[in-house]
PDB file of N, CA and C in Angstrom:
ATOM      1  N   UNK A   1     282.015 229.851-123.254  1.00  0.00           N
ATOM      2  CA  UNK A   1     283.409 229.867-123.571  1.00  0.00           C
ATOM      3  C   UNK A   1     284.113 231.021-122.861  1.00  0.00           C
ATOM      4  N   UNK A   2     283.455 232.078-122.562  1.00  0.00           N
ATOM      5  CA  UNK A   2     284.324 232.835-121.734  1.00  0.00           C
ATOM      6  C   UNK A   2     284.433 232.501-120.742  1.00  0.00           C
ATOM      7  N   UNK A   3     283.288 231.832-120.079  1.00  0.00           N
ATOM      8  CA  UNK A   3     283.665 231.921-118.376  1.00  0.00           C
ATOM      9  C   UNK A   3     284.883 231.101-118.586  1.00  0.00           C
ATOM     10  N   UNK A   4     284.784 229.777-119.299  1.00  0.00           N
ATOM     11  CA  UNK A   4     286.593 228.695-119.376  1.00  0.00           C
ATOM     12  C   UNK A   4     287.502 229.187-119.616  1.00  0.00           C
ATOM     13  N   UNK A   5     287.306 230.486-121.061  1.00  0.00           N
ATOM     14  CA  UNK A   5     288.400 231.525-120.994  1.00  0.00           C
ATOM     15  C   UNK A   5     289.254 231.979-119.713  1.00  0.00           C
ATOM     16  N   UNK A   6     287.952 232.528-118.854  1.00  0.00           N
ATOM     17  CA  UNK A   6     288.220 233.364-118.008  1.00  0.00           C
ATOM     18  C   UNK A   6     288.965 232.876-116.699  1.00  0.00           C
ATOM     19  N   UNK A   7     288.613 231.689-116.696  1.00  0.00           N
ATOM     20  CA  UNK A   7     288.869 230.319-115.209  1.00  0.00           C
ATOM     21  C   UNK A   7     290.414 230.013-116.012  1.00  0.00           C
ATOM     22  N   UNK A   8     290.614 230.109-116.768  1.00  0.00           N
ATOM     23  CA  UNK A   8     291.637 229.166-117.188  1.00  0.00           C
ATOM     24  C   UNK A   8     292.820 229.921-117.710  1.00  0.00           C
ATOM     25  N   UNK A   9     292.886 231.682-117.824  1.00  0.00           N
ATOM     26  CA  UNK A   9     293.226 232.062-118.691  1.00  0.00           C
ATOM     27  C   UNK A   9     295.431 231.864-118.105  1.00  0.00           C
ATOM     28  N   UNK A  10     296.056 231.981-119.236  1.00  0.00           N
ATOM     29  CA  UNK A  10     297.395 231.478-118.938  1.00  0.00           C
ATOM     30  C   UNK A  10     297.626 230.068-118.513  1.00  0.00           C
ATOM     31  N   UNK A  11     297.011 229.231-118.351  1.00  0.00           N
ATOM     32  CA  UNK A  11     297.179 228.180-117.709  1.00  0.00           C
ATOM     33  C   UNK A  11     296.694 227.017-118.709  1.00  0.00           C
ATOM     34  N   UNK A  12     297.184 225.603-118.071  1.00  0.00           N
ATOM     35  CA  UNK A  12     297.099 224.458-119.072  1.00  0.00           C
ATOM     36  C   UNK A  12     295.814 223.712-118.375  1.00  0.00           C
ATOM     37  N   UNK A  13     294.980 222.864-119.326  1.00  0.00           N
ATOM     38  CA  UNK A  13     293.430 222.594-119.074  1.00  0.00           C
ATOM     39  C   UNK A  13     293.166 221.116-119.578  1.00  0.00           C
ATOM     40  N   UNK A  14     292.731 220.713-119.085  1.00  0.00           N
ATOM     41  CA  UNK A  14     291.876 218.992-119.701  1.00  0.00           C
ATOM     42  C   UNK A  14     290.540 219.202-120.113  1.00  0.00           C
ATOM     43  N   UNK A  15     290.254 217.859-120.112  1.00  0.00           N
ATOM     44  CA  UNK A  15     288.865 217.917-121.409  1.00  0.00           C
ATOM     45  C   UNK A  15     287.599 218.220-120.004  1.00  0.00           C
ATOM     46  N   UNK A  16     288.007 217.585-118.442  1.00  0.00           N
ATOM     47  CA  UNK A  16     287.170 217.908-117.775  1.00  0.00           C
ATOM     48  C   UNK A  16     286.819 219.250-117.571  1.00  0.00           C
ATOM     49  N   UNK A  17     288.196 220.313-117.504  1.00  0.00           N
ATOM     50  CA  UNK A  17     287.411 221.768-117.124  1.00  0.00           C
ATOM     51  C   UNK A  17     286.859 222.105-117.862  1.00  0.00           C
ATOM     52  N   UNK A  18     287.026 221.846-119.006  1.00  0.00           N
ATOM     53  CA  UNK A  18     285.441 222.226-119.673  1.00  0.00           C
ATOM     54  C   UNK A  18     284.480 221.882-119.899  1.00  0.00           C
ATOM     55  N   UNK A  19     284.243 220.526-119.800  1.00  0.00           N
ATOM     56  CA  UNK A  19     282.651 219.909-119.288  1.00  0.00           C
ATOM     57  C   UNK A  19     282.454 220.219-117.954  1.00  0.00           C
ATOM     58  N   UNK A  20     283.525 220.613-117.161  1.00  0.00           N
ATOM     59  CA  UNK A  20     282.756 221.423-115.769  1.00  0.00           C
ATOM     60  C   UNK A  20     282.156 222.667-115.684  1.00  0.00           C
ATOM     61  N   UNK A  21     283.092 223.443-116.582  1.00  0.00           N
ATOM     62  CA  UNK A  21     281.896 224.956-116.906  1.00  0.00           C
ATOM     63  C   UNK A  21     281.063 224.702-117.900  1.00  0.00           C
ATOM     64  N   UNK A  22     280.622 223.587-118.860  1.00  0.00           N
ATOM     65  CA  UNK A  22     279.186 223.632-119.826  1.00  0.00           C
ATOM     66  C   UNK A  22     278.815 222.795-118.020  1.00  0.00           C
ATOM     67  N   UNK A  23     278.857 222.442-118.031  1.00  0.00           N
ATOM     68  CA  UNK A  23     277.484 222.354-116.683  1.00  0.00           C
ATOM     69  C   UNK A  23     277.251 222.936-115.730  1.00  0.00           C
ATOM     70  N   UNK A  24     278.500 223.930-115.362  1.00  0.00           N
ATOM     71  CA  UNK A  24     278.148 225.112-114.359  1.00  0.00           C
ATOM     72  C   UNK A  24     277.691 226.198-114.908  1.00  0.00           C
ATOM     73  N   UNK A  25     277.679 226.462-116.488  1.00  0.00           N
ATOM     74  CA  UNK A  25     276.708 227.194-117.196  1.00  0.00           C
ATOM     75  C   UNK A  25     275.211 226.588-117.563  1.00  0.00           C
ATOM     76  N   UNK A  26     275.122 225.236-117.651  1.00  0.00           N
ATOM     77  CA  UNK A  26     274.023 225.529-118.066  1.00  0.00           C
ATOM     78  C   UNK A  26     272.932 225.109-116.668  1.00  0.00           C
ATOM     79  N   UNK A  27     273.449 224.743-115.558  1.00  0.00           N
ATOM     80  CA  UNK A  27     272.661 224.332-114.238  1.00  0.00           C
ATOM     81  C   UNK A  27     271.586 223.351-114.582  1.00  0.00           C
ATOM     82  N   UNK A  28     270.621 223.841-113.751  1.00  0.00           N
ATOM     83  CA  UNK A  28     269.786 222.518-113.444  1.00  0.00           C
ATOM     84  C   UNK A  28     268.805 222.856-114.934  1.00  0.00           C
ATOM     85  N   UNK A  29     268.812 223.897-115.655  1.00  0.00           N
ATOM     86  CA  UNK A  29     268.666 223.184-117.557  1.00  0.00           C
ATOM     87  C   UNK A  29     269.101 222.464-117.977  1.00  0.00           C
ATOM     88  N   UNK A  30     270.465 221.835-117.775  1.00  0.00           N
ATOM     89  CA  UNK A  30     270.745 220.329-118.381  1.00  0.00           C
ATOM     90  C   UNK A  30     270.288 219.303-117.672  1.00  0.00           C
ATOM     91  N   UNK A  31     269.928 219.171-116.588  1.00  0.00           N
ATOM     92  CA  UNK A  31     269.333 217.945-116.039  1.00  0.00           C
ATOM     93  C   UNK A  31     267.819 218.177-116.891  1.00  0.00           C
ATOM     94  N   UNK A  32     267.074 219.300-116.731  1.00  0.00           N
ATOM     95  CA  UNK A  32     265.640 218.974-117.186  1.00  0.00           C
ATOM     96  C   UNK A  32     265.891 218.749-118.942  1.00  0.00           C
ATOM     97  N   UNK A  33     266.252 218.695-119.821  1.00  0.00           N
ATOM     98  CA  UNK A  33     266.517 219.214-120.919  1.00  0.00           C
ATOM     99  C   UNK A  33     267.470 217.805-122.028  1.00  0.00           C
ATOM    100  N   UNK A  34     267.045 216.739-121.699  1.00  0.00           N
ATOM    101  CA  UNK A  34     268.062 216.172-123.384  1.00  0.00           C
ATOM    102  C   UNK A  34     269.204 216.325-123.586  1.00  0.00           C
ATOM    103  N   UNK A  35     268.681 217.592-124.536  1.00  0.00           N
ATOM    104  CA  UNK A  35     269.362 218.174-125.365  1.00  0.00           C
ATOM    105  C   UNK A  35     270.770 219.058-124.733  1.00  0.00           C
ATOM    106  N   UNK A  36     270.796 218.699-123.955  1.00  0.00           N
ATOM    107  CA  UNK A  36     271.753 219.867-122.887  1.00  0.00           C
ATOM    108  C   UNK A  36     272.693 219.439-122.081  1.00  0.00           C
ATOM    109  N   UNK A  37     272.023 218.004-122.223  1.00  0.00           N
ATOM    110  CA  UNK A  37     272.484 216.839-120.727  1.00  0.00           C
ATOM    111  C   UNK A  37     274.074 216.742-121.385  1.00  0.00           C
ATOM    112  N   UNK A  38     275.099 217.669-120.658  1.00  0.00           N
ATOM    113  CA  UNK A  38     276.500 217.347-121.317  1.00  0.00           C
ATOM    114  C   UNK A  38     277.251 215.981-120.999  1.00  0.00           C
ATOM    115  N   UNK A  39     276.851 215.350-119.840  1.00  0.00           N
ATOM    116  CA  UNK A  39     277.293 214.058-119.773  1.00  0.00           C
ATOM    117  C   UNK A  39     277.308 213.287-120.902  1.00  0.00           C
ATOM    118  N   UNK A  40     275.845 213.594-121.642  1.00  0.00           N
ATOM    119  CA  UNK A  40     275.614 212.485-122.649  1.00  0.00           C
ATOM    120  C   UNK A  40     276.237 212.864-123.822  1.00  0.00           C
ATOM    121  N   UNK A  41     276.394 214.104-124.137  1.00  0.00           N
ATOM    122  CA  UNK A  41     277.484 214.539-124.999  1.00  0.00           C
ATOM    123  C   UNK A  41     278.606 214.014-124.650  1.00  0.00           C
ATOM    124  N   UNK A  42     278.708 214.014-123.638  1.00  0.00           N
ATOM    125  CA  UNK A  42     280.513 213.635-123.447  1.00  0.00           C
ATOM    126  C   UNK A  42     280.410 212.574-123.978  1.00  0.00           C
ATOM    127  N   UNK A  43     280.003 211.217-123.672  1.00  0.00           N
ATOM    128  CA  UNK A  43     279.914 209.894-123.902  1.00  0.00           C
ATOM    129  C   UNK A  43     279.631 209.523-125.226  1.00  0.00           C
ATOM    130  N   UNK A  44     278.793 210.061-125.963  1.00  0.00           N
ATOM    131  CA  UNK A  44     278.188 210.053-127.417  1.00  0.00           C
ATOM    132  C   UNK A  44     279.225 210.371-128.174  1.00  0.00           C
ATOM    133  N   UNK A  45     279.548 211.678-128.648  1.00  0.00           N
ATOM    134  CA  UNK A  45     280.452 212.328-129.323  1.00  0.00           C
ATOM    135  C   UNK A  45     282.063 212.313-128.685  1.00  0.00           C
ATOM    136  N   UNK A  46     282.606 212.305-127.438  1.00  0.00           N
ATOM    137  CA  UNK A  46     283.667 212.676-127.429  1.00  0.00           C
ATOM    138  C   UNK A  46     284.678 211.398-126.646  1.00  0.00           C
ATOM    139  N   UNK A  47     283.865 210.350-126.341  1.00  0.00           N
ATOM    140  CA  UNK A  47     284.393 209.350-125.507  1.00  0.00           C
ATOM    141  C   UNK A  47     284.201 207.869-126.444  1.00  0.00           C
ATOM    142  N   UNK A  48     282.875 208.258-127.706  1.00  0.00           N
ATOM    143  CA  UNK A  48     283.102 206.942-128.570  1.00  0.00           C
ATOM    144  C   UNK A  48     283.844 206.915-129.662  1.00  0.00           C
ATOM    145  N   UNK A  49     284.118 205.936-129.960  1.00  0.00           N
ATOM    146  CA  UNK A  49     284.759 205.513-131.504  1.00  0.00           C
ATOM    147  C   UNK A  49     283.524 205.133-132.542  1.00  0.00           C
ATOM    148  N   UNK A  50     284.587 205.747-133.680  1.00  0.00           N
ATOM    149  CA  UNK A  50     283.453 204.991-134.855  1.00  0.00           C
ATOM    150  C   UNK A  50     282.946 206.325-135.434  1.00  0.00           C
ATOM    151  N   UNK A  51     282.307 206.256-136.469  1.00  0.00           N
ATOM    152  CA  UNK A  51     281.919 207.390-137.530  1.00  0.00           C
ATOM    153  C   UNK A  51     280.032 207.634-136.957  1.00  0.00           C
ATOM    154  N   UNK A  52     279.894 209.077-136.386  1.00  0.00           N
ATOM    155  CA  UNK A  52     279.085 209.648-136.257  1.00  0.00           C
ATOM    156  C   UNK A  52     277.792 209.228-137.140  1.00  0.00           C
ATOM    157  N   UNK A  53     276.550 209.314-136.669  1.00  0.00           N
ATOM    158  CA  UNK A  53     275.448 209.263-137.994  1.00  0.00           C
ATOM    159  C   UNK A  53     274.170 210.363-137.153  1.00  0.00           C
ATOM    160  N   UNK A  54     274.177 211.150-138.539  1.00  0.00           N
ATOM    161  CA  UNK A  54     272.939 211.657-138.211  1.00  0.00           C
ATOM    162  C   UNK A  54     271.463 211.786-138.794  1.00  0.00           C
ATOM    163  N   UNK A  55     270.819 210.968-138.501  1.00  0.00           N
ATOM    164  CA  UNK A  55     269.749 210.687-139.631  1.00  0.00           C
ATOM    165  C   UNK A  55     268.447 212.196-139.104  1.00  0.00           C
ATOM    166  N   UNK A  56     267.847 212.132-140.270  1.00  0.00           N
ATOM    167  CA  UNK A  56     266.806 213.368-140.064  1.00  0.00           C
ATOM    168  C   UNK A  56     265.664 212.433-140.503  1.00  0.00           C
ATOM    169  N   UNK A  57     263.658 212.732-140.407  1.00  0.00           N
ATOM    170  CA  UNK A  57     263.010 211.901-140.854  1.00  0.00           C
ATOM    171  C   UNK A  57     261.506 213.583-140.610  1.00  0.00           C
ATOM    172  N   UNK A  58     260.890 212.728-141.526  1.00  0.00           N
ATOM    173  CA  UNK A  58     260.221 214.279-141.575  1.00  0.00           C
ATOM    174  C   UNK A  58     259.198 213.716-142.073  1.00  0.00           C
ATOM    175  N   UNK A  59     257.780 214.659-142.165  1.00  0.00           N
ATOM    176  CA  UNK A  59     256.416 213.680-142.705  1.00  0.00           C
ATOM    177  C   UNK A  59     255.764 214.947-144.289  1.00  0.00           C
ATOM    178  N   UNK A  60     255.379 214.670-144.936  1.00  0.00           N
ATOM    179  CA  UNK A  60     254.568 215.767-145.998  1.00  0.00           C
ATOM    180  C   UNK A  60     253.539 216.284-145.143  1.00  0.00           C
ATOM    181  N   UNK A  61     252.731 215.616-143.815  1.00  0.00           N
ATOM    182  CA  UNK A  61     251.764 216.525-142.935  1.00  0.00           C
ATOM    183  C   UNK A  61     252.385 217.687-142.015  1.00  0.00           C
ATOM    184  N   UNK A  62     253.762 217.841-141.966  1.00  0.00           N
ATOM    185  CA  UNK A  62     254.500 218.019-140.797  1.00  0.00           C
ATOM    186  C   UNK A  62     255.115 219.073-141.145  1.00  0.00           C
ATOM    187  N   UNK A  63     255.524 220.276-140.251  1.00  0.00           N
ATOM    188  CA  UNK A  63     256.821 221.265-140.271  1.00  0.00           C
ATOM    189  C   UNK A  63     257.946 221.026-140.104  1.00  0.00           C
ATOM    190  N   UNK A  64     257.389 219.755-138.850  1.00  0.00           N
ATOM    191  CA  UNK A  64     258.689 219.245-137.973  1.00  0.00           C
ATOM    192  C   UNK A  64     259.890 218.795-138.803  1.00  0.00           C
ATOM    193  N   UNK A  65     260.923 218.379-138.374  1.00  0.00           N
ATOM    194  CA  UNK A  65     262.220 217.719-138.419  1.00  0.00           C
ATOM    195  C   UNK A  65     262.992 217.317-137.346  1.00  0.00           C
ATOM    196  N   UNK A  66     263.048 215.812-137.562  1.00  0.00           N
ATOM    197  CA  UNK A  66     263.605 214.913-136.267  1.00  0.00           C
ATOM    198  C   UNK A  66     264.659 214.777-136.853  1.00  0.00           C
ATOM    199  N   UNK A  67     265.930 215.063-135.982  1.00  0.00           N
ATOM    200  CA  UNK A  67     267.329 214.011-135.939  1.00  0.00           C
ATOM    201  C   UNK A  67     267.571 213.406-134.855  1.00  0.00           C
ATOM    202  N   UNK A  68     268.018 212.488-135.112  1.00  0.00           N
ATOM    203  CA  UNK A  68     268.208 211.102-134.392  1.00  0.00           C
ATOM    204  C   UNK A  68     270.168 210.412-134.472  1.00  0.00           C
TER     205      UNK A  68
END
């Protein structure tokens, strides 16, 4: 958020300059990485309609916790 701060400061902005600095911050970690990949954020959360779901699923053998 600062660097967009910083690129942008006084001036008027769209939804792209700032999915251009989350990917010029996070580099070639969002390509290897899921969780990071902001494209797919964009598309998921900010480009669909319809009510969000986030399910979690977990085992009694397990530490883990999946959301999905």
């Amino acid at each position: 958020m600062k660097l967009y701060f910083k690129k942008h400061a006084w001036g008027n902005t769209e939804l792209r300059d700032l999915i251009d600095v989350m990917v010029e911050t996070l580099g070639e970690s969002g390509k290897e990485h899921p969780a990071l990949d902001i494209s797919r954020f964009q598309k998921d959360w900010l480009e669909s309609a319809g009510t969000n779901c986030v399910r979690a699923s977990w085992s009694k053998d397990s530490t883990e916790v999946l959301f999905t």
